[in-house]
N, C-alpha and C. Protein backbone atom coordinates (compact mmCIF):
# COMPACT_ATOMS: atom_id res chain seq x y z
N UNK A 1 -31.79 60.36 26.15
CA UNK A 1 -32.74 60.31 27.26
C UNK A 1 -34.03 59.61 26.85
N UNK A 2 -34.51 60.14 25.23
CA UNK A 2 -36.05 59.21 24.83
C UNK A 2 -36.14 58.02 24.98
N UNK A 3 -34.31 57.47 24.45
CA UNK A 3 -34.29 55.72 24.31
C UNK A 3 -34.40 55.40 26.16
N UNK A 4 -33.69 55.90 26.87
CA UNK A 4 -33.87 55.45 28.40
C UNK A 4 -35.17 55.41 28.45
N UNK A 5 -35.84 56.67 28.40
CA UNK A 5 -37.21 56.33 29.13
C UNK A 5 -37.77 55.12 28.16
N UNK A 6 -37.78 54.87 27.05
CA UNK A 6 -38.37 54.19 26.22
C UNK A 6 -37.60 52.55 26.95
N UNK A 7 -36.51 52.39 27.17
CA UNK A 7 -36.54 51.07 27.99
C UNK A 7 -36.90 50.63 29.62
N UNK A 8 -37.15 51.97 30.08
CA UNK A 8 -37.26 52.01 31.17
C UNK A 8 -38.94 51.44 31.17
N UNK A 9 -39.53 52.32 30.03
CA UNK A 9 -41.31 51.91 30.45
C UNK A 9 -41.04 49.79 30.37
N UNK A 10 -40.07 49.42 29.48
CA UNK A 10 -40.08 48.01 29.57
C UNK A 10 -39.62 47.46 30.83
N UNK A 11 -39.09 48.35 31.43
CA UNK A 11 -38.45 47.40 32.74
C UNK A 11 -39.31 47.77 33.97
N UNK A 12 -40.25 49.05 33.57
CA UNK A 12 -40.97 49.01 34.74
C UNK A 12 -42.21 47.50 34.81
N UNK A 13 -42.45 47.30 33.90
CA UNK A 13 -43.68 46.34 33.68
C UNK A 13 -42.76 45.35 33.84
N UNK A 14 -41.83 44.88 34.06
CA UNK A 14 -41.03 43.38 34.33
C UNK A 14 -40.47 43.89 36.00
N UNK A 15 -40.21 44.81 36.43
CA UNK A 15 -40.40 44.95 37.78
C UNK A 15 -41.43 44.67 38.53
N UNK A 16 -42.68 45.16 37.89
CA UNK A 16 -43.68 45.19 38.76
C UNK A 16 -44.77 44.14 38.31
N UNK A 17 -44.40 43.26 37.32
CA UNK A 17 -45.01 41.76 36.78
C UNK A 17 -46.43 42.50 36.47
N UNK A 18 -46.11 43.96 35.70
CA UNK A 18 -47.57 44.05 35.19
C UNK A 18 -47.74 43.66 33.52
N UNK A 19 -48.36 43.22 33.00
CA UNK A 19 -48.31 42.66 31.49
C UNK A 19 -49.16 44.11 30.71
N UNK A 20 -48.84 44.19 29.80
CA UNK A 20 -49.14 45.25 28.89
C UNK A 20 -50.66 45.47 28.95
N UNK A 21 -51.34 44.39 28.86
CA UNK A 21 -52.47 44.15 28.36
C UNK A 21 -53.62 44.53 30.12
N UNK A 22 -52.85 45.04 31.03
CA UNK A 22 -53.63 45.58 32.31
C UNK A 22 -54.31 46.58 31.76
N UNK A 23 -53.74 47.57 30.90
CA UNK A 23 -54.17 49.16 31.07
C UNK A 23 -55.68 49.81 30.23
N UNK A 24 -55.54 47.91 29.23
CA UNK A 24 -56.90 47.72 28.63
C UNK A 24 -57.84 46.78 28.86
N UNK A 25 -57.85 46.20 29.73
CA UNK A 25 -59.04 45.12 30.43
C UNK A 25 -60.26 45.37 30.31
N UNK A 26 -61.02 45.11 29.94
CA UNK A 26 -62.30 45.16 30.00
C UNK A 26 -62.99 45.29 31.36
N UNK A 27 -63.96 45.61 31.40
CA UNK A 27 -64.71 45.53 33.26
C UNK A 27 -65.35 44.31 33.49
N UNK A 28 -65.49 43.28 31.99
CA UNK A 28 -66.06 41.95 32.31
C UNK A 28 -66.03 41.22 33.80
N UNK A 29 -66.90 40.85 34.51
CA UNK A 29 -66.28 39.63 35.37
C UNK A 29 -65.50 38.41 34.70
N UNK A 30 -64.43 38.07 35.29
CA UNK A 30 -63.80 36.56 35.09
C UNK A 30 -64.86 35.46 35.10
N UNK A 31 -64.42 34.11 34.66
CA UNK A 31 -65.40 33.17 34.90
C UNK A 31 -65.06 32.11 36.26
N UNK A 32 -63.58 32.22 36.43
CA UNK A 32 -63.22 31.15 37.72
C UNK A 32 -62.42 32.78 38.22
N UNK A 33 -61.60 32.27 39.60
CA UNK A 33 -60.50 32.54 40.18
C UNK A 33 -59.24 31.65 40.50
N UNK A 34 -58.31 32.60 40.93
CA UNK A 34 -57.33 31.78 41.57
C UNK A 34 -57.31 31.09 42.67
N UNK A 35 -56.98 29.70 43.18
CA UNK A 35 -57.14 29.08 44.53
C UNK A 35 -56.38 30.26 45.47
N UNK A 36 -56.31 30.97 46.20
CA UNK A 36 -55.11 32.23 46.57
C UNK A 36 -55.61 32.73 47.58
N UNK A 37 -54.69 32.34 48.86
CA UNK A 37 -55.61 32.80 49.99
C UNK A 37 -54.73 34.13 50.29
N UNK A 38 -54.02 34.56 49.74
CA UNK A 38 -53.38 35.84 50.07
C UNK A 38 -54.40 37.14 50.70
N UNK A 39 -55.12 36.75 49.48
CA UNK A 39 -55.88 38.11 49.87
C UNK A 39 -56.63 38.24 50.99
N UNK A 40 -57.12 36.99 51.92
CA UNK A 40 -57.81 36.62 52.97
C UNK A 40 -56.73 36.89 54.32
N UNK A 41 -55.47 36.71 54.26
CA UNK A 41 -54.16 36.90 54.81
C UNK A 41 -54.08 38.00 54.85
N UNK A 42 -53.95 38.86 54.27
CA UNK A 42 -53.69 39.99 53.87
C UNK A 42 -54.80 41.00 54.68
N UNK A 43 -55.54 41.14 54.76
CA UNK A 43 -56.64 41.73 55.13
C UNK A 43 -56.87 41.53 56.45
N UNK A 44 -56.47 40.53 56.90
CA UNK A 44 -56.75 39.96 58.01
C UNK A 44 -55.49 40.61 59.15
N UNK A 45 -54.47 40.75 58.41
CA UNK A 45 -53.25 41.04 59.31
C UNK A 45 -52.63 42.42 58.69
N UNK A 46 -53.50 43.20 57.31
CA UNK A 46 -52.36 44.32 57.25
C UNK A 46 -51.89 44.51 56.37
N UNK A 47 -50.40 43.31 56.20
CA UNK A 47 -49.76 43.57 55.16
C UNK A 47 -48.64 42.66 55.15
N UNK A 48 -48.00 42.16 54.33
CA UNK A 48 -47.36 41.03 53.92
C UNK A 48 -45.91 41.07 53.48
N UNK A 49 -44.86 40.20 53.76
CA UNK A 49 -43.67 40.33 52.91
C UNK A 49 -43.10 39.23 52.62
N UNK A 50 -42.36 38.90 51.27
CA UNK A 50 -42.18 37.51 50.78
C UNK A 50 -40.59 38.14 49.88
N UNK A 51 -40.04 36.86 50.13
CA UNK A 51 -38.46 37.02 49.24
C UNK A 51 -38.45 36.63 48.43
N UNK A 52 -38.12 36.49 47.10
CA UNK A 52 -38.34 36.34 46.33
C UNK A 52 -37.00 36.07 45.02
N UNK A 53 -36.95 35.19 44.00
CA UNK A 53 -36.03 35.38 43.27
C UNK A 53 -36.67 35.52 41.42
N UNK A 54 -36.37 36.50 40.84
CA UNK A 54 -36.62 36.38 39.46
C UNK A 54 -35.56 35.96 38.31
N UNK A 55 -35.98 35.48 37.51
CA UNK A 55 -35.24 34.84 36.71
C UNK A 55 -35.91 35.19 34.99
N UNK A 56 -34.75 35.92 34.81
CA UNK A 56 -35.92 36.82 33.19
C UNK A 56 -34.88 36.48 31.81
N UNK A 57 -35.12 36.25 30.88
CA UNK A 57 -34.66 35.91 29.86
C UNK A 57 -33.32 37.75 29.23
N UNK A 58 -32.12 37.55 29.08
CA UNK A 58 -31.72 38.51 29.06
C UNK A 58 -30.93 38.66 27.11
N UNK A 59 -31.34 40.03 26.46
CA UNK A 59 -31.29 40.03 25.68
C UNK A 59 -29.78 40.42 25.00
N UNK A 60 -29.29 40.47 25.98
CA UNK A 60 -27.61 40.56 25.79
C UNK A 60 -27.06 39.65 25.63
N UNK A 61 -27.44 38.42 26.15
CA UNK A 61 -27.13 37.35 26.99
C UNK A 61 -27.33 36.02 26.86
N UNK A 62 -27.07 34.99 26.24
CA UNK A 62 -27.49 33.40 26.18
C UNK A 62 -27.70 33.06 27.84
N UNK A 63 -27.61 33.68 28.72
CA UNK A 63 -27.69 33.31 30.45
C UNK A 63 -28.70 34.23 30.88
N UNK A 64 -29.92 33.45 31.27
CA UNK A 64 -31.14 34.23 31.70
C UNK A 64 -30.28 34.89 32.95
N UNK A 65 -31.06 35.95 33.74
CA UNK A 65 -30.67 37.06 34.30
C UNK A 65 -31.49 36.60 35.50
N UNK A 66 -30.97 36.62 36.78
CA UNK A 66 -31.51 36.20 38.19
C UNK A 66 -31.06 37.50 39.19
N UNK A 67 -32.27 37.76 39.74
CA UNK A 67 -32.59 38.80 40.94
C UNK A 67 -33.15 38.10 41.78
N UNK A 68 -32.32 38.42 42.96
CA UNK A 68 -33.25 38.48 44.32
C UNK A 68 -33.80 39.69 44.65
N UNK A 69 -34.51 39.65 45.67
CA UNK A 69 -34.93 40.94 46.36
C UNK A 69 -36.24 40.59 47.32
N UNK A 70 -36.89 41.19 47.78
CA UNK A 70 -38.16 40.98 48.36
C UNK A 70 -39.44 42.33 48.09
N UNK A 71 -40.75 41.63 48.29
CA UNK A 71 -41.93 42.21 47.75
C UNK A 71 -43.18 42.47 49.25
N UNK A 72 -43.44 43.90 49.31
CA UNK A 72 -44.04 43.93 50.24
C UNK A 72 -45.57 44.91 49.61
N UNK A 73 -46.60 43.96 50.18
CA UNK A 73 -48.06 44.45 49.84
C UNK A 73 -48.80 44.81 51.00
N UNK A 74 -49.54 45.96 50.39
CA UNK A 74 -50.85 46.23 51.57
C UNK A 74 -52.12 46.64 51.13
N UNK A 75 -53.22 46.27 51.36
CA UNK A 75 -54.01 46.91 50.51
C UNK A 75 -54.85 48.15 51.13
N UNK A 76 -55.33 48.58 50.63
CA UNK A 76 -55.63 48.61 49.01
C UNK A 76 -54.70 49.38 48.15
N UNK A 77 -54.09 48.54 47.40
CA UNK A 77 -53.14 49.15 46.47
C UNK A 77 -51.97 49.71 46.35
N UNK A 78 -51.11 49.36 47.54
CA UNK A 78 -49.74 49.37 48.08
C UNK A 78 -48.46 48.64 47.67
N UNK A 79 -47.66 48.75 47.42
CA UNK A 79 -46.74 47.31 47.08
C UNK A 79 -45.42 47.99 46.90
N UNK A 80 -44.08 47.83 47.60
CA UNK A 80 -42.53 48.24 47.02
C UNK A 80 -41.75 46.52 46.90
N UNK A 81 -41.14 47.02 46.10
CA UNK A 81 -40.49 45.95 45.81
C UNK A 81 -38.82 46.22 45.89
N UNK A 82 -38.14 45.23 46.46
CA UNK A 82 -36.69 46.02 46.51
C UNK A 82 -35.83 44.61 46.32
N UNK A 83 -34.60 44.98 45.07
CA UNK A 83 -33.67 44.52 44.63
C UNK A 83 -32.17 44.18 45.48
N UNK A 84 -32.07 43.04 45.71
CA UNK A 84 -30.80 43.29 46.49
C UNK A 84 -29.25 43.44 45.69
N UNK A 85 -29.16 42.98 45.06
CA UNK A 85 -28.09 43.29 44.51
C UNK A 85 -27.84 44.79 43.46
N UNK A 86 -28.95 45.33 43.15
CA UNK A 86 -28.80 46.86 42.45
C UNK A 86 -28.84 47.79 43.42
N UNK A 87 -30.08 47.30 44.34
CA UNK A 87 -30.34 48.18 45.57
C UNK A 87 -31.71 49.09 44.88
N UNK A 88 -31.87 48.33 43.94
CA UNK A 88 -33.10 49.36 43.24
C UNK A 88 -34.94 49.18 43.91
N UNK A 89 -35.19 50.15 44.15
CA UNK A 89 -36.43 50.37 45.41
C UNK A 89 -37.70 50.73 44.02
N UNK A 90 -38.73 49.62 43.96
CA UNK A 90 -40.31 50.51 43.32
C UNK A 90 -41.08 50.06 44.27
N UNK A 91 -41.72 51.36 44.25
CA UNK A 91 -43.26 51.86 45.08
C UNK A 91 -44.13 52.42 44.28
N UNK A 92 -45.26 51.75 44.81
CA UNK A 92 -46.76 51.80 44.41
C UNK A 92 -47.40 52.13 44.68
N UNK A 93 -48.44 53.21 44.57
CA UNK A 93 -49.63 53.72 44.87
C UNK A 93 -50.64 53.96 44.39
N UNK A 94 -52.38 53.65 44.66
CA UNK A 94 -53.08 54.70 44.19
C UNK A 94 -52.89 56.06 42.87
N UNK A 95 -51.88 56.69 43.81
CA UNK A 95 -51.85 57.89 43.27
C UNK A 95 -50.63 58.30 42.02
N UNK A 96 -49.68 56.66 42.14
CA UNK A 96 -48.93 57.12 41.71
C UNK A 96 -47.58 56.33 42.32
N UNK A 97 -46.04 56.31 41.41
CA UNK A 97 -45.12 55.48 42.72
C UNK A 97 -43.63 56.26 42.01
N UNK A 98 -42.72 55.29 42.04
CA UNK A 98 -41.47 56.09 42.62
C UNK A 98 -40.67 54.82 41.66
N UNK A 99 -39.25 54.91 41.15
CA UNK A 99 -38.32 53.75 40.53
C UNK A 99 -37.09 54.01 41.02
N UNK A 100 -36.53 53.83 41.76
CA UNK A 100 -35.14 54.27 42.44
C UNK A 100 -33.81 53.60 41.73
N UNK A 101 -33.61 54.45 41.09
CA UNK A 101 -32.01 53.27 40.31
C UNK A 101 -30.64 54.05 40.60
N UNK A 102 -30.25 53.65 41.86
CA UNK A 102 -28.86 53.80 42.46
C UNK A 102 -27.84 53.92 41.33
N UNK A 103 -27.49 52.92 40.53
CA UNK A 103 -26.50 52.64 39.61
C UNK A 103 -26.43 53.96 39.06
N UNK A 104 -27.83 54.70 38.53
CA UNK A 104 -27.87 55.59 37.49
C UNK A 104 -28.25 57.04 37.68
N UNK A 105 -28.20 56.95 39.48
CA UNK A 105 -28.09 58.11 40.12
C UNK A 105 -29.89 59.04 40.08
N UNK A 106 -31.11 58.31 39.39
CA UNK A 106 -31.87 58.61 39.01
C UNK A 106 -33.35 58.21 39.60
N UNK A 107 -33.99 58.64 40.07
CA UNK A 107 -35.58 58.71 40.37
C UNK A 107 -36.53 58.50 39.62
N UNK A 108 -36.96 57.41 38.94
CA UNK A 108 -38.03 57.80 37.54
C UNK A 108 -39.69 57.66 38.43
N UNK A 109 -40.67 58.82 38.42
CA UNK A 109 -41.90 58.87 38.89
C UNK A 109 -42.79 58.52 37.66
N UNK A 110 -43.66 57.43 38.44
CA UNK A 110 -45.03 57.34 37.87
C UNK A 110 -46.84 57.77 37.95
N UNK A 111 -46.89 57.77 37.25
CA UNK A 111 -48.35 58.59 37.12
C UNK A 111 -49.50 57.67 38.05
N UNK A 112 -50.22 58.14 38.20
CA UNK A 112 -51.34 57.34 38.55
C UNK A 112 -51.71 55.83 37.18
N UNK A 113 -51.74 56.15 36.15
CA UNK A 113 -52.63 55.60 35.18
C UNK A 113 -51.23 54.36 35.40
N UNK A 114 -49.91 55.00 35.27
CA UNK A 114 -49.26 53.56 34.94
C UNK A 114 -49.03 52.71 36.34
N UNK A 115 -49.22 53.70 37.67
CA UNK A 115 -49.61 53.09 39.29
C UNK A 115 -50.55 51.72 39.04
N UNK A 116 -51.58 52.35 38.42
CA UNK A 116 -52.82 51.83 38.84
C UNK A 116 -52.66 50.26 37.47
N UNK A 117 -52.23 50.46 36.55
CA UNK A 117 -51.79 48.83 35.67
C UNK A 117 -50.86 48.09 36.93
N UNK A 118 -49.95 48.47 37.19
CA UNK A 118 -49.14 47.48 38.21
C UNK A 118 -50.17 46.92 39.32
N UNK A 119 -51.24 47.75 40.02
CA UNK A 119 -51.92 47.79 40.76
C UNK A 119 -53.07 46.68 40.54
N UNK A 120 -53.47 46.72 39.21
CA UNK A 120 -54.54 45.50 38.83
C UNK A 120 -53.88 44.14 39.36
N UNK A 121 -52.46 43.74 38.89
CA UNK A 121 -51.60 42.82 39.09
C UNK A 121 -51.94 42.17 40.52
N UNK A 122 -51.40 43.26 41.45
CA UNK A 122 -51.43 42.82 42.67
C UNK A 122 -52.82 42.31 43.27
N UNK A 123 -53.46 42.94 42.54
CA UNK A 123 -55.31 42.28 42.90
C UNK A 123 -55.36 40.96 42.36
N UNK A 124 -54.59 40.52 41.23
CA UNK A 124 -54.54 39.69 40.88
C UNK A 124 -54.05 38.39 41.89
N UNK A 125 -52.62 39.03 42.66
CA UNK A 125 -51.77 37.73 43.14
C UNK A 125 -52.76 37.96 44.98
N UNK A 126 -53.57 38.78 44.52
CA UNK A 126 -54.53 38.82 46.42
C UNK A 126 -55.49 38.23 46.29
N UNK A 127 -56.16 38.35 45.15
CA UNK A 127 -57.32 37.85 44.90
C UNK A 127 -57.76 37.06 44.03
N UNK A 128 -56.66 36.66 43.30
CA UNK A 128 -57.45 35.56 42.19
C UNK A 128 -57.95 36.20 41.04
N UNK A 129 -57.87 37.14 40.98
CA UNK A 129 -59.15 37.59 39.75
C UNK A 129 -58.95 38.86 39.71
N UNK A 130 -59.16 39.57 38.58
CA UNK A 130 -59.59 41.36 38.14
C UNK A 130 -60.13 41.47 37.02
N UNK A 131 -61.18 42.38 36.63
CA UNK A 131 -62.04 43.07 35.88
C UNK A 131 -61.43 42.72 34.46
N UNK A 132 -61.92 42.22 33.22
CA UNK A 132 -61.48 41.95 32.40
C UNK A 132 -60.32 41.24 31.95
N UNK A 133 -59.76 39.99 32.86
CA UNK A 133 -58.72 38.81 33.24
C UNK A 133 -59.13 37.51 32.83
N UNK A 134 -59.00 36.66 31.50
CA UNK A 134 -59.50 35.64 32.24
C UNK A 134 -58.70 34.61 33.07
N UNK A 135 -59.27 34.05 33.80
CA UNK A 135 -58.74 33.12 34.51
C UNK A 135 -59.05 31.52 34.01
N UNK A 136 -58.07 30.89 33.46
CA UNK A 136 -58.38 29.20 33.39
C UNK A 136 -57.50 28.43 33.95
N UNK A 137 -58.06 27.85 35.01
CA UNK A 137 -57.28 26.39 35.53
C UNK A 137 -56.39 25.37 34.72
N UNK A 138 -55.02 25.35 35.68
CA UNK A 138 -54.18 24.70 35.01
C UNK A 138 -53.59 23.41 36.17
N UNK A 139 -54.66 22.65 36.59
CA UNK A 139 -54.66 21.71 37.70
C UNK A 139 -55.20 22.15 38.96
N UNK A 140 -54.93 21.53 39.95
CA UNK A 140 -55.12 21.98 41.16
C UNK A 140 -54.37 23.40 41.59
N UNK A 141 -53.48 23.66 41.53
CA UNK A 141 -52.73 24.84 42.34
C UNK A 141 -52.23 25.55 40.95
N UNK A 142 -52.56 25.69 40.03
CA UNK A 142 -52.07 26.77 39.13
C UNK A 142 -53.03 27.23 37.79
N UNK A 143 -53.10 28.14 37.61
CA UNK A 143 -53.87 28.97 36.98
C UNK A 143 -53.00 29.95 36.09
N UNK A 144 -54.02 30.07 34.57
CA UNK A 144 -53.42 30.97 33.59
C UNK A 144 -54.18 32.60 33.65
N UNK A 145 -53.73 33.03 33.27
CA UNK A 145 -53.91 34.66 33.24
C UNK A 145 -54.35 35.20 31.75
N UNK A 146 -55.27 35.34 31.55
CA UNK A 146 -54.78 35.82 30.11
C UNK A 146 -56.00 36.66 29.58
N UNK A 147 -55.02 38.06 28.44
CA UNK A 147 -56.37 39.19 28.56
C UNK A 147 -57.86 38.54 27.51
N UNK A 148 -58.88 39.02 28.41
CA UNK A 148 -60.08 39.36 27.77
C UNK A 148 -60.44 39.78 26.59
N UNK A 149 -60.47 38.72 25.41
CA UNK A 149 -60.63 39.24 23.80
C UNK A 149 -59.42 39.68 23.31
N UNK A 150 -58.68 40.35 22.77
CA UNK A 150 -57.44 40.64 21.72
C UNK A 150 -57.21 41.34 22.25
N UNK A 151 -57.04 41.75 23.62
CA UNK A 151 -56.13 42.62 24.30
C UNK A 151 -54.72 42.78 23.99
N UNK A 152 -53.95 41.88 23.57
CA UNK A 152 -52.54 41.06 23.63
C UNK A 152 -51.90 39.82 23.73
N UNK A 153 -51.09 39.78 23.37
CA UNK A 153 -50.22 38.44 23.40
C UNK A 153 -50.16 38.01 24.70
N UNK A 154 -49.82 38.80 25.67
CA UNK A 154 -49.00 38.27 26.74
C UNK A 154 -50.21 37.29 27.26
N UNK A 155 -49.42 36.94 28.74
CA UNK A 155 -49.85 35.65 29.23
C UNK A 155 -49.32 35.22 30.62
N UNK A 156 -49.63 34.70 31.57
CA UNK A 156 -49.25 34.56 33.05
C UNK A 156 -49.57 33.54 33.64
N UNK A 157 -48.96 32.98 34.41
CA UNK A 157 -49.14 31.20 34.70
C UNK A 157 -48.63 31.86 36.44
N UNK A 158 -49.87 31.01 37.58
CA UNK A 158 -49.46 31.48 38.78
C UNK A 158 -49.99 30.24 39.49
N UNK A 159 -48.40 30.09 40.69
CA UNK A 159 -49.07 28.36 41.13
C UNK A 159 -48.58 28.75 42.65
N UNK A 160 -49.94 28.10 43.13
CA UNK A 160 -49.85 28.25 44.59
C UNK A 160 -49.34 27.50 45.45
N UNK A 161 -48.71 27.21 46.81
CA UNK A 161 -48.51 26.30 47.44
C UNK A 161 -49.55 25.75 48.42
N UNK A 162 -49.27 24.71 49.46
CA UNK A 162 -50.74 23.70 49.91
C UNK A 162 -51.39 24.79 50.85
N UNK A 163 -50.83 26.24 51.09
CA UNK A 163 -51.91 26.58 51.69
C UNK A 163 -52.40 28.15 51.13
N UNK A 164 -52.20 28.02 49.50
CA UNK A 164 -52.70 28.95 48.88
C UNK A 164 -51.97 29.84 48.23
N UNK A 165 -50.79 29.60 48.98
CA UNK A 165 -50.22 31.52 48.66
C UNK A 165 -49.62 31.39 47.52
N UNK A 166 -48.95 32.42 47.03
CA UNK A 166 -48.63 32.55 45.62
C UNK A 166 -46.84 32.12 45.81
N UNK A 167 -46.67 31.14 44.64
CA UNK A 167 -45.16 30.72 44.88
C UNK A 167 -44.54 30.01 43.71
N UNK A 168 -45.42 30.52 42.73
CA UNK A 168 -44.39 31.16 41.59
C UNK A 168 -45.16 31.85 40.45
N UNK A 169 -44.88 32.43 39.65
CA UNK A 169 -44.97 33.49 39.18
C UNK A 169 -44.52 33.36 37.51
N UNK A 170 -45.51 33.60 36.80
CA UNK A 170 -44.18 33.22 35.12
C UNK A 170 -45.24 33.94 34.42
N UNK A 171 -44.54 35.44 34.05
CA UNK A 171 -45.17 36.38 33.33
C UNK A 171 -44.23 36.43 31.72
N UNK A 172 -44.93 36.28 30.66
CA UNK A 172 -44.60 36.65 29.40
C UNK A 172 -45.23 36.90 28.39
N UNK A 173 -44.45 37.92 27.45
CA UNK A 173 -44.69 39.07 26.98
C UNK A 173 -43.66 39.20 25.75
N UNK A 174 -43.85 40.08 25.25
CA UNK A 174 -42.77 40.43 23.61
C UNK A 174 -41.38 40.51 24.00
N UNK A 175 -40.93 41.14 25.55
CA UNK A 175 -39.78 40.79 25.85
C UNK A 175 -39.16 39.05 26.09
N UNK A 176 -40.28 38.23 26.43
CA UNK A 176 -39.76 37.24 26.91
C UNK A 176 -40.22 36.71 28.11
N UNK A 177 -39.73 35.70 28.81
CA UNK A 177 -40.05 35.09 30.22
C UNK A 177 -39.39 35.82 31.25
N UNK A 178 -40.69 35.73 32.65
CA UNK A 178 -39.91 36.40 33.47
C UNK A 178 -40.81 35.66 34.68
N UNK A 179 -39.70 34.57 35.31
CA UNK A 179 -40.32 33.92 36.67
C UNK A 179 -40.36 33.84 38.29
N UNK A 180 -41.21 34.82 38.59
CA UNK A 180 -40.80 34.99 40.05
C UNK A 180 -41.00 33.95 40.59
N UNK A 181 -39.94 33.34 41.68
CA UNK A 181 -40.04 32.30 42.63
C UNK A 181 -40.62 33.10 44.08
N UNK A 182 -41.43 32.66 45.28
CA UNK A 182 -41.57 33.44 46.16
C UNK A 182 -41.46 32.33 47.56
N UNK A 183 -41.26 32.78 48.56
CA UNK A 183 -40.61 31.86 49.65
C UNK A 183 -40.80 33.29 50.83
N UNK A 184 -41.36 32.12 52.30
CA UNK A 184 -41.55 32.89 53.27
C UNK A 184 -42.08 34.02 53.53
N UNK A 185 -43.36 33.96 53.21
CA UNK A 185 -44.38 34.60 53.78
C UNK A 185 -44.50 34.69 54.77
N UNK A 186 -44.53 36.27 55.23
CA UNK A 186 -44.57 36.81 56.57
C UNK A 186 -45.68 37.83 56.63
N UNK A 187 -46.55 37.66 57.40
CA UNK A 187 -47.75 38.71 57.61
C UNK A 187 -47.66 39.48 58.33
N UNK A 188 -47.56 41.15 58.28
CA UNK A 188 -47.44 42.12 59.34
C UNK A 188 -48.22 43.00 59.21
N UNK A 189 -48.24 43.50 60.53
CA UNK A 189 -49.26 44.80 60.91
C UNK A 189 -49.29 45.93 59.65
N UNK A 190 -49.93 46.61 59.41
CA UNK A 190 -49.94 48.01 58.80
C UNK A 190 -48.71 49.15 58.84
N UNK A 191 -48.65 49.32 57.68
CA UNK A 191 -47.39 50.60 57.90
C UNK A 191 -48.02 51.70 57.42
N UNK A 192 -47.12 52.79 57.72
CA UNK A 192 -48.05 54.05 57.15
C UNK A 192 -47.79 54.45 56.11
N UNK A 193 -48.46 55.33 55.41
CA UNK A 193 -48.42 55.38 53.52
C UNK A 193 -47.18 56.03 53.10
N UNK A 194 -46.59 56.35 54.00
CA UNK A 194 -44.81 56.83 53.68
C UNK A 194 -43.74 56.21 53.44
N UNK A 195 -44.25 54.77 54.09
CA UNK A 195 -43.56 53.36 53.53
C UNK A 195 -43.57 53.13 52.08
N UNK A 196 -44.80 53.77 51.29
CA UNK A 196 -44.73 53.40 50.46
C UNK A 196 -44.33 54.65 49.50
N UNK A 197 -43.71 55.63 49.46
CA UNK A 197 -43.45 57.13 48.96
C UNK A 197 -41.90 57.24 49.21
N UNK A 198 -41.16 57.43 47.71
CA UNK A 198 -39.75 57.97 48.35
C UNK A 198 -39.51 59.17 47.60
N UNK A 199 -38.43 59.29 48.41
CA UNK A 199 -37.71 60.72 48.09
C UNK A 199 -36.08 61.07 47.54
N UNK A 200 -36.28 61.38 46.29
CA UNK A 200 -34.57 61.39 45.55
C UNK A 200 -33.38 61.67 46.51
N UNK A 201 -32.93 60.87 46.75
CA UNK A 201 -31.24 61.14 47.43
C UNK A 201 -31.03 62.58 46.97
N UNK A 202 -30.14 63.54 47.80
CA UNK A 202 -29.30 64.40 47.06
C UNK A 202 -28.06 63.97 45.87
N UNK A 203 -28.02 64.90 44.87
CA UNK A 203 -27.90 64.19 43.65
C UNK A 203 -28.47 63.66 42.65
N UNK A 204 -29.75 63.30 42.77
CA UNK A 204 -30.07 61.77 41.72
C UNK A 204 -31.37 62.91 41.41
N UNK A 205 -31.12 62.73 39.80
CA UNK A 205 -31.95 62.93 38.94
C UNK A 205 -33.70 62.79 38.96
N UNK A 206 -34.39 63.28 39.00
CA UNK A 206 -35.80 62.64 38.73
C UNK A 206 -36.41 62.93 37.40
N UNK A 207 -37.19 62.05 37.03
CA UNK A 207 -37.45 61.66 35.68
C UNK A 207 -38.86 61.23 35.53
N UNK A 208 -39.55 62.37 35.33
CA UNK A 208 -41.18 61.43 35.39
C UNK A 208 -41.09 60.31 33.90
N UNK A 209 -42.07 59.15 33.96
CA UNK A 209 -42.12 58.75 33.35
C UNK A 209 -43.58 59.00 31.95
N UNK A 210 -43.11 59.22 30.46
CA UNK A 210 -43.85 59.67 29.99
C UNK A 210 -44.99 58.65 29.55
């Protein structure tokens, strides 16, 4: 069970494209932002949903590993993301979120503290920028990510399309590359915070995460 949870904390941070180096950021301001009108979108209408395909380097495997699924945000601090081919559901909150893994019959819950690292992220792909991030331009439409002083290795490259939004994604880290593609952006009304909260099937295990 230690080794699960112990790979699981790795697959939550490649689910939720948060890089290690969130949970120690500094409160510095950045010096630029991202060109990224999401967050102006976003605010304006609610809440957002985009399809998406990832493509992550697999350690079993000479054949990187490709997921579809789609990613839905709201702010402040909302976000599930759902897998189509596992069927695997994460939700985000404030307070805390949820890892749904069908295959393995199991529920793994997260705390606020590891909520709130995934959570910097998404401020990131709304807004361009978060508290101890820096941000350096990598042309017109793409921008690097990378932590504030010796935070860590990792590193994040995010490139927008001509009218801002975020449309692709290339987070890496000690595991490796992991590149979200994103396509069709759709802006919708508000849902209520239960959208973003689930509840274990009968059967399936729950597993806070330590």
């Amino acid at each position: 069970m230690m080794h699960a949870l112990r790979l699981a904390r790795v697959a939550i941070a490649l689910l939720c494209c948060a890089p290690s180096w969130a949970t120690s950021a500094t409160a510095s301001a950045p010096p630029t932002k991202a060109p990224t009108t999401l967050g102006a979108k976003l605010r304006k209408a609610g809440s957002a949903r985009v399809t998406f395909v990832r493509v992550s380097e697999d350690p079993t495997s000479d054949t990187p590993r490709s997921e579809t699924g789609w990613l839905e945000l709201q702010p402040p601090g909302l976000a599930r993301l759902e897998f189509s081919r596992t069927g695997e559901k994460v939700t985000l909150r404030p307070d805390g979120g949820e890892w749904l893994q069908p295959r393995l019959h199991q529920m793994i819950t997260l705390d606020s503290l590891r909520a709130a690292a995934a959570g910097r992220w998404w401020q990131l792909l709304m807004d361009g920028h978060a508290p101890g991030i820096a941000v350096s331009p990598r042309g017109t439409r793409a921008v690097a990510f990378l932590p504030a002083g010796d935070a860590g290795p990792d590193s994040a490259v995010l490139r927008v399309d001509a009218a801002g939004l975020p449309a692709m994604l290339s987070v890496t880290d000690a595991t490796g590359e992991s590149r979200y593609t994103f396509s069709n952006w759709t802006f919708l009304t508000k849902r209520g915070p239960a959208a973003y909260r689930q509840h274990a099937p009968p059967g399936f295990e729950v597993v806070p995460l330590p």
